[in-house]
Protein backbone atom coordinates (compact mmCIF):
# COMPACT_ATOMS: atom_id res chain seq x y z
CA UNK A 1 -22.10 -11.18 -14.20
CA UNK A 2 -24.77 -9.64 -11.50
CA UNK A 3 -23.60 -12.09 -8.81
CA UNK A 4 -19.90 -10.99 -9.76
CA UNK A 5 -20.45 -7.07 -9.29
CA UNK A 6 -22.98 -8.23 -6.62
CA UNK A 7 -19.52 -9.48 -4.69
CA UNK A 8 -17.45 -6.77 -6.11
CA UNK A 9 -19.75 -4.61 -3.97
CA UNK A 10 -20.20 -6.32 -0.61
CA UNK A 11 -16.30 -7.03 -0.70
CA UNK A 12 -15.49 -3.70 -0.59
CA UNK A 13 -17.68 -2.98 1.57
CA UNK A 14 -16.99 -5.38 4.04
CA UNK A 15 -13.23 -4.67 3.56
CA UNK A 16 -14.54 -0.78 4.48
CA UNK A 17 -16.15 -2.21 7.82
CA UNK A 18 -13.69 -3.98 8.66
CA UNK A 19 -10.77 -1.48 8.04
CA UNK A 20 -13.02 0.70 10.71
CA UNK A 21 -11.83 -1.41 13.30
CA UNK A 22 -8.83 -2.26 11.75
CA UNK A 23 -7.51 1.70 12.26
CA UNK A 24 -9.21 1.66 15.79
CA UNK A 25 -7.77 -1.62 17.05
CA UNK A 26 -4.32 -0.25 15.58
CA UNK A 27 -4.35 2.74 17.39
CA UNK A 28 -4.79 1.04 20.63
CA UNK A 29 -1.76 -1.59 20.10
CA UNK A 30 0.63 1.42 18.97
CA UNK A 31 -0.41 3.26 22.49
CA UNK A 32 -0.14 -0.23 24.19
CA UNK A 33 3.83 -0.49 22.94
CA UNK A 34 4.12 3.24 23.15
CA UNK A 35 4.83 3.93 19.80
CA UNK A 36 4.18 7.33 17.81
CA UNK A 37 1.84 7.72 15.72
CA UNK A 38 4.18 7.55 12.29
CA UNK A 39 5.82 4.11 13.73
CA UNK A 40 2.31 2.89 14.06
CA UNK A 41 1.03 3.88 10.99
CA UNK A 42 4.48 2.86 9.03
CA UNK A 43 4.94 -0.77 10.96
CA UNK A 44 1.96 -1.72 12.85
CA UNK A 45 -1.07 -0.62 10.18
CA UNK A 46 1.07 -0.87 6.92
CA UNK A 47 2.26 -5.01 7.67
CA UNK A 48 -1.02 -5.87 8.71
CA UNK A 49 -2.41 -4.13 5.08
CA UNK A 50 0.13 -5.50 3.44
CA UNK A 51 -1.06 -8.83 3.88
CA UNK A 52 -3.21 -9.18 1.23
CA UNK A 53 -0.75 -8.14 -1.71
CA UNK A 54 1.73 -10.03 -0.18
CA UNK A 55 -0.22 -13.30 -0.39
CA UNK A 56 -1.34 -12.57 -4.16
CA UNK A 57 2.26 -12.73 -4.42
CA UNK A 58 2.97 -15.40 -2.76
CA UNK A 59 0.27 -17.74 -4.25
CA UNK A 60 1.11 -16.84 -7.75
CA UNK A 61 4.99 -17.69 -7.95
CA UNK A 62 5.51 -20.45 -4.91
CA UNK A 63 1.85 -22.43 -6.07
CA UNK A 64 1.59 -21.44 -9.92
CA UNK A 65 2.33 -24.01 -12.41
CA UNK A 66 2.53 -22.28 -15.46
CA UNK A 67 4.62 -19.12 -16.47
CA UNK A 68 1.36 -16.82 -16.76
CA UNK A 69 0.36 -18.02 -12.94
CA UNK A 70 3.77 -16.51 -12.24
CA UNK A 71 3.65 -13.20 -13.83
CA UNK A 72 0.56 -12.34 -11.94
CA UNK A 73 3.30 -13.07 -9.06
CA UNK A 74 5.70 -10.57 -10.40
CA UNK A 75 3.30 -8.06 -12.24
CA UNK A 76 1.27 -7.65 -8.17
CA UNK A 77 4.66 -6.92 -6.94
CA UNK A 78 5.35 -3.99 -9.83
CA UNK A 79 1.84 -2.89 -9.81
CA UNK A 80 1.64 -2.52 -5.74
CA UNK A 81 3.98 0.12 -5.33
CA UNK A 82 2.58 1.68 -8.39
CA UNK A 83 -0.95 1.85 -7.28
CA UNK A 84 0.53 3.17 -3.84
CA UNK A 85 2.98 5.73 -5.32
CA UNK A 86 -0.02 7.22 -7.23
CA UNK A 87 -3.42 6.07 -6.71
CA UNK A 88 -3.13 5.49 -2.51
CA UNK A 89 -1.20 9.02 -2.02
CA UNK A 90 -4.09 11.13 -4.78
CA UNK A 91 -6.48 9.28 -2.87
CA UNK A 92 -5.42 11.17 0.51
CA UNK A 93 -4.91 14.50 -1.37
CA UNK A 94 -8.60 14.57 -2.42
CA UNK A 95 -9.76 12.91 0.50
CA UNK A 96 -7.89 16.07 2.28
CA UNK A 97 -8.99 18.60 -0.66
CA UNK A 98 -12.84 17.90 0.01
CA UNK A 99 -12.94 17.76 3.95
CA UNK A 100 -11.23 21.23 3.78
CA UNK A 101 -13.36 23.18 0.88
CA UNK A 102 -14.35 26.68 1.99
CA UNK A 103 -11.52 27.06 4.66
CA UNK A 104 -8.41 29.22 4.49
CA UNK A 105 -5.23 29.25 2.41
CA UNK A 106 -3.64 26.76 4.88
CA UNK A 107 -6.07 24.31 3.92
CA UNK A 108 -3.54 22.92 1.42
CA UNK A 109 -0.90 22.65 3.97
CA UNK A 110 -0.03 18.70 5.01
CA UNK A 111 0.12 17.85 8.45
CA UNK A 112 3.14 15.53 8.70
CA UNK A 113 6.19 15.02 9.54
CA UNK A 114 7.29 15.44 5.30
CA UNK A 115 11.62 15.24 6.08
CA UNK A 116 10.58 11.65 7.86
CA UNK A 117 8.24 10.93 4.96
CA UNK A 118 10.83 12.29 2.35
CA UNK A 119 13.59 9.80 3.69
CA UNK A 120 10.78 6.71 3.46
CA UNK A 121 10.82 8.01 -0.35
CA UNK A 122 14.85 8.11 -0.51
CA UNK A 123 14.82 4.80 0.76
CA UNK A 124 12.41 3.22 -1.49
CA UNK A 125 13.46 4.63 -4.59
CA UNK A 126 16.91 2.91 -4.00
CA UNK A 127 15.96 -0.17 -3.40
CA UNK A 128 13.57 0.23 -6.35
CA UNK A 129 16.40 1.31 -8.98
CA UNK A 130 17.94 -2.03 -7.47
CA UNK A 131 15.13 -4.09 -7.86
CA UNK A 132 14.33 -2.87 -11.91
CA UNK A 133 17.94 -3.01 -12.04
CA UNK A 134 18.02 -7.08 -11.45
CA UNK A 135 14.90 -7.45 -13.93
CA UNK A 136 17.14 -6.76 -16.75
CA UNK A 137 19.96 -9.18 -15.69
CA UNK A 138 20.27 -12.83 -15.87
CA UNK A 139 22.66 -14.83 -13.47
CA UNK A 140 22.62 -18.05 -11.89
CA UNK A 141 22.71 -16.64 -8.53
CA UNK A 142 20.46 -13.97 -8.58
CA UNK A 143 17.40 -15.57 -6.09
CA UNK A 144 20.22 -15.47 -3.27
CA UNK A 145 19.63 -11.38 -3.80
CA UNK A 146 16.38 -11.86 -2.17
CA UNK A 147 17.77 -12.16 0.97
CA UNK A 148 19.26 -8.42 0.70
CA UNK A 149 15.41 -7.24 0.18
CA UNK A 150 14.38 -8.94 3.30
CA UNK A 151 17.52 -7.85 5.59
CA UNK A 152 16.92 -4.01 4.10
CA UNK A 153 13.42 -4.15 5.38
CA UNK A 154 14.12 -5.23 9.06
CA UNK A 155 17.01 -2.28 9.01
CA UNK A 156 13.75 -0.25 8.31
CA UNK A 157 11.61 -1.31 11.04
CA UNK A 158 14.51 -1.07 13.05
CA UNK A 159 14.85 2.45 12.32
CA UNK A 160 11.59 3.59 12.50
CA UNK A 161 11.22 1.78 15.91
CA UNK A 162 14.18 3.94 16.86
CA UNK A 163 13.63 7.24 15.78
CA UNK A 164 9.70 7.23 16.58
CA UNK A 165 8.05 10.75 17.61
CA UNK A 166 5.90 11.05 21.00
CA UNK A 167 3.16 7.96 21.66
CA UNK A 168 0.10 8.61 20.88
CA UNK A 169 -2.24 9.98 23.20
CA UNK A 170 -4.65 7.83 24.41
CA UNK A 171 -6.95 11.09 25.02
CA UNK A 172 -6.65 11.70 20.93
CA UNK A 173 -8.10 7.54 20.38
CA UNK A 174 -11.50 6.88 19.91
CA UNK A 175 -13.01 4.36 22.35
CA UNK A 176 -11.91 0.50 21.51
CA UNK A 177 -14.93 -0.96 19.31
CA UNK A 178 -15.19 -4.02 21.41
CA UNK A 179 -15.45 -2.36 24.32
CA UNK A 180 -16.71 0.77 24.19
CA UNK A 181 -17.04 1.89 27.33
CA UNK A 182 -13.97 0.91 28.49
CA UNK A 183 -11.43 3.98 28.60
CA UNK A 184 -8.34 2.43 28.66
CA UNK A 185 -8.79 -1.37 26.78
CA UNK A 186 -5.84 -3.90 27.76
CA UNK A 187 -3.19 -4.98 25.01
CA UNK A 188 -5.63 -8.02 24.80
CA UNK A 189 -8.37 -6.98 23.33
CA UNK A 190 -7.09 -3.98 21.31
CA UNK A 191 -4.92 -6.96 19.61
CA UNK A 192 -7.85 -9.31 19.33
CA UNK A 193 -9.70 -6.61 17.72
CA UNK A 194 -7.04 -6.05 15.17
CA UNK A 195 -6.82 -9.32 14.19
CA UNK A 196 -10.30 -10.17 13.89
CA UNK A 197 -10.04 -7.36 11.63
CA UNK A 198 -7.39 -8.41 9.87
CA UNK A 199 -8.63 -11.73 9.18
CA UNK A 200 -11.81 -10.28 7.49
CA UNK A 201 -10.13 -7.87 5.63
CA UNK A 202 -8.13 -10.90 4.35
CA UNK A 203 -11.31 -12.84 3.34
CA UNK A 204 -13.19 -10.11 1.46
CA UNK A 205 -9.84 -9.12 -0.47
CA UNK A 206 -9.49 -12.80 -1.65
CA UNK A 207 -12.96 -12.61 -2.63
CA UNK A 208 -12.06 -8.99 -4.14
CA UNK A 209 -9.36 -10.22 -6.24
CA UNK A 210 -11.62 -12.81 -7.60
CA UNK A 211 -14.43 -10.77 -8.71
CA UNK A 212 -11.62 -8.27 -10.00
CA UNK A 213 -9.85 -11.14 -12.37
CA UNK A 214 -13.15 -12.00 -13.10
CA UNK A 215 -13.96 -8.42 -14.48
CA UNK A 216 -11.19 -8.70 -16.13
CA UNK A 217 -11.44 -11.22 -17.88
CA UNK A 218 -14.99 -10.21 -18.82
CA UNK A 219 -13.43 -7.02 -20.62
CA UNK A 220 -11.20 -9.27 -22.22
CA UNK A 221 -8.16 -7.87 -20.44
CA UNK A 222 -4.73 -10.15 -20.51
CA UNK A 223 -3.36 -11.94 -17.17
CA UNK A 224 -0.36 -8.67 -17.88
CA UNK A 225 -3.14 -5.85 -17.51
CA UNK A 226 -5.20 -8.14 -14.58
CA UNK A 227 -1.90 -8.43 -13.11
CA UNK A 228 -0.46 -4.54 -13.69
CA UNK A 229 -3.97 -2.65 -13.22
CA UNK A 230 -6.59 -4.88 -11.53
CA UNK A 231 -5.20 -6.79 -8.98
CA UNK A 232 -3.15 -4.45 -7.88
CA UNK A 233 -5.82 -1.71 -6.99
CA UNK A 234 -7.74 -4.80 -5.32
CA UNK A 235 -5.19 -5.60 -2.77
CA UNK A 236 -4.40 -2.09 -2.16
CA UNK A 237 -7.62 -1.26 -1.40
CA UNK A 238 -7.15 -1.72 2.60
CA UNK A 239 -4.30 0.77 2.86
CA UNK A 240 -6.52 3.22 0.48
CA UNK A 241 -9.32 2.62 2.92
CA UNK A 242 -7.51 3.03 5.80
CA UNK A 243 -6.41 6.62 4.86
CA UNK A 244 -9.43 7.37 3.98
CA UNK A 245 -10.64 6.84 7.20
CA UNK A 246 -7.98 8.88 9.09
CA UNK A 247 -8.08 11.47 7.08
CA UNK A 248 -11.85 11.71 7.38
CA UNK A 249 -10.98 11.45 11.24
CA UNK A 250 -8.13 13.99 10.96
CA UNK A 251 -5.31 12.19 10.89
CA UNK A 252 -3.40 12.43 7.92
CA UNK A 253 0.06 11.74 9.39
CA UNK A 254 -1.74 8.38 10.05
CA UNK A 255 -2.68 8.24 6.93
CA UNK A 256 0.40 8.88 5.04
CA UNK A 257 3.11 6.54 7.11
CA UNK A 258 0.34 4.16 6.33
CA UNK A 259 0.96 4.39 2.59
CA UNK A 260 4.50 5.04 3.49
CA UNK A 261 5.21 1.52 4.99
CA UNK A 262 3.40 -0.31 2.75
CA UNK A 263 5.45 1.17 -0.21
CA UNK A 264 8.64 0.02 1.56
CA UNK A 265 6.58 -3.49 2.18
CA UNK A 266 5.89 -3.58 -1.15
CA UNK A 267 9.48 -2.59 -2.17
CA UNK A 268 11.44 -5.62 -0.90
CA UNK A 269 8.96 -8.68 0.88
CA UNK A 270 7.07 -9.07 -2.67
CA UNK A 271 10.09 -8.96 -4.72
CA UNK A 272 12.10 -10.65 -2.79
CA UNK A 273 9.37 -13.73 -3.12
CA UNK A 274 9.42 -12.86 -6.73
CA UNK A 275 13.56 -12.87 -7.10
CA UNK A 276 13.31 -15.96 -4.70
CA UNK A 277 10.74 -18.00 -6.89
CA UNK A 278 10.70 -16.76 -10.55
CA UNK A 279 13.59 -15.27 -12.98
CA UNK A 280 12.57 -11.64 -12.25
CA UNK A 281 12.80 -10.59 -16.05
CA UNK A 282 10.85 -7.77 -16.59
CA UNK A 283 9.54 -6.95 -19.89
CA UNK A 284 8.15 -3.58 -21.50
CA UNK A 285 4.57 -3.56 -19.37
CA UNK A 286 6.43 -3.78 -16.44
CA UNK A 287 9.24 -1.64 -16.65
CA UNK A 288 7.20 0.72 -17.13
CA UNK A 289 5.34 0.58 -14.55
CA UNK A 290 8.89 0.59 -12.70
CA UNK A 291 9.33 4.05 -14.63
CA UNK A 292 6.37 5.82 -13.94
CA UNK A 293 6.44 4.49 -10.04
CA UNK A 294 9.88 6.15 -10.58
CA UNK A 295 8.45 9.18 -11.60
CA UNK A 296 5.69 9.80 -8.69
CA UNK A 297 7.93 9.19 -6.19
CA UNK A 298 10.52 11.18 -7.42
CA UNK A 299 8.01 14.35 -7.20
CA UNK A 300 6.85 13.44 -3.81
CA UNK A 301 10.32 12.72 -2.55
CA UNK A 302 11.42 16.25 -4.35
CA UNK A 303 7.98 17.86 -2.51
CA UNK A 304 8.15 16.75 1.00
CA UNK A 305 12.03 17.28 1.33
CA UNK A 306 11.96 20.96 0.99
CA UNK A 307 8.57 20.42 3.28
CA UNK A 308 6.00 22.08 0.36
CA UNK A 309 3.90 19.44 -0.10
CA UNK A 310 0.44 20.67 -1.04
CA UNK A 311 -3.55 18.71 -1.13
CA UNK A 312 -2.74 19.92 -4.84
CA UNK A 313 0.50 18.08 -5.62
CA UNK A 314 -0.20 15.40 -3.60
CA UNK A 315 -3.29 14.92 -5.74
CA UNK A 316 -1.71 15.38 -8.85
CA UNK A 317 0.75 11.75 -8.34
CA UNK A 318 -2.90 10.10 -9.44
CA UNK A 319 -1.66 11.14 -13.26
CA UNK A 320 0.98 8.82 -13.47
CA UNK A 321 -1.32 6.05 -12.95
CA UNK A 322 -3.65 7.17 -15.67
CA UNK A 323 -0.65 7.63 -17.97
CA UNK A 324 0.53 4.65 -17.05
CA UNK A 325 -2.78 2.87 -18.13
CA UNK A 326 -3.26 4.62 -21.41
CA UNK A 327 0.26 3.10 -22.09
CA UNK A 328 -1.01 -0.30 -21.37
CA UNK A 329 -4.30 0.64 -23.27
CA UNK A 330 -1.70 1.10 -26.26
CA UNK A 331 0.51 -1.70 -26.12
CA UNK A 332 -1.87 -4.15 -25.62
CA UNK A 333 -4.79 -3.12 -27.96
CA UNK A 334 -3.16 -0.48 -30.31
């Protein structure tokens, strides 16, 4: 047990570290391809965070051999855009609510672009309903759907690319980490950087996840609540990181397109590995966590809109995953 929490520790620490230079190295590749800095935060930042989850996915229904192995597969790609809809987005709010104690009024006031942000919502939440809509059919041709999740999520980079604000500033970027002293890095080693980033964060998530199933199983938690609470929160820790970091730096619009592309990420490459591989049946645990995912993004899509979003309400979404585990708390050990 001391050498599990003893890994549970360095991990996320390391995946801290590494998510520095992650951001930095980012930054520099979106300026590089001239991108703004919601493109870079909803393509660029979000698929290289999404890696992690992704794989969990991946691992669990294309190399598990029994049907528990599989619904970790499908419970990591419910849980992810739970943990992001509530967790990831509270996370920013307080993040934003304690770097701004003691100021003004207009301290609860977001800094983003919230119509842009509201359509990312729109646009999730329907191919959401879809998804929880195919968990509670059964047809013989229902892993051909997949596709449709895949297409939908290239239409999205596609717009995003398209409709992208100013590029960032290179004047706003903090110096490359590798090279420090060099004021204007080449695409080289801004994408080496990023990479070599990425490949760490990858290692210390596995190792995350471990320690977290572990944990789990220490508690005496069932592969449904390791796969709908644990190792969901483990492989979204990058993109929670991440926005902690920009936020701490300023940057929440970073910080939110972050979340904001990995919740579309989450919405269709996950399932559609899931709907691919598995039956994608969903039982009571998991729909809902489909429902209250519903439910958080239906207040922030509702908030940013009308362009009200508040450090409060964006805060508040963090309920729904406490509700949401209290229900699991009851079904499972009532």
């Amino acid at each position: 047990m001391l050498l599990t929490l003893f890994l549970f520790f360095l991990s996320a620490a390391v995946i801290y570290f590494a998510c520095e230079f992650f951001v930095n190295g980012v930054e520099w590749v979106g300026h590089r391809f001239h991108l703004g800095a919601t493109a870079t935060g909803t393509v660029l930042a979000a698929f290289g965070t999404a890696l992690p989850e992704s794989a969990v996915t991946f691992m669990a229904v294309v190399f598990g051999e029994t049907p528990e192995q599989k619904d970790i597969g499908v419970g990591a790609a419910m849980g992810g855009p739970l943990v992001l809809a509530t967790l990831a987005y509270a996370v920013v709010g307080f993040a934003l609510w304690r770097a701004r104690r003691g100021q003004s009024a207009q301290a609860n006031c977001i800094n983003a672009d919230q119509r842009r942000l509201a359509r990312d919502q729109a646009w999730f939440m329907g191919i959401f309903v879809f998804k929880v809509g195919l968990g509670l059919l059964a047809f013989a041709w229902k892993p051909w759907l997949g596709i449709l999740f895949l297409a939908t999520y290239g239409l999205y980079i596609k717009r995003e690319l398209s409709n992208d604000e100013e590029t960032i500033d290179s004047e706003d970027l903090e110096p490359l980490k590798l090279r420090p002293r060099d004021e204007s890095p080449s695409m080289f080693w801004a994408a080496t950087q990023t990479i070599l980033a990425l490949v760490v964060i990858a290692g210390a998530s596995h190792v995350f996840v471990n320690q977290i199933e572990l944990l789990g199983v220490a508690m005496g938690a069932s592969p449904h609540v390791a796969a709908l609470l644990l190792a969901p929160v483990a492989t979204e820790l990058p993109e929670i990181m991440n926005a902690l970091i920009w936020v701490r730096q300023g940057k929440e619009r970073l910080a939110l397109a972050n979340i904001s592309g990995a919740m579309m990420i989450q919405a269709t490459i996950p399932s559609a590995l899931g709907i691919f591989m598995t039956p994608w049946l969903l039982d009571g645990p998991l729909l809902a966590a489909g429902l209250f995912t519903m439910l958080s993004i239906s207040l922030l899509w509702l908030r940013f809109r009308r362009s009200v979003m508040s450090v409060p309400a964006l805060s508040a979404v963090g309920g729904f995953y406490a509700l949401f585990a209290a229900y699991l708390g009851w079904h499972f050990y009532a």
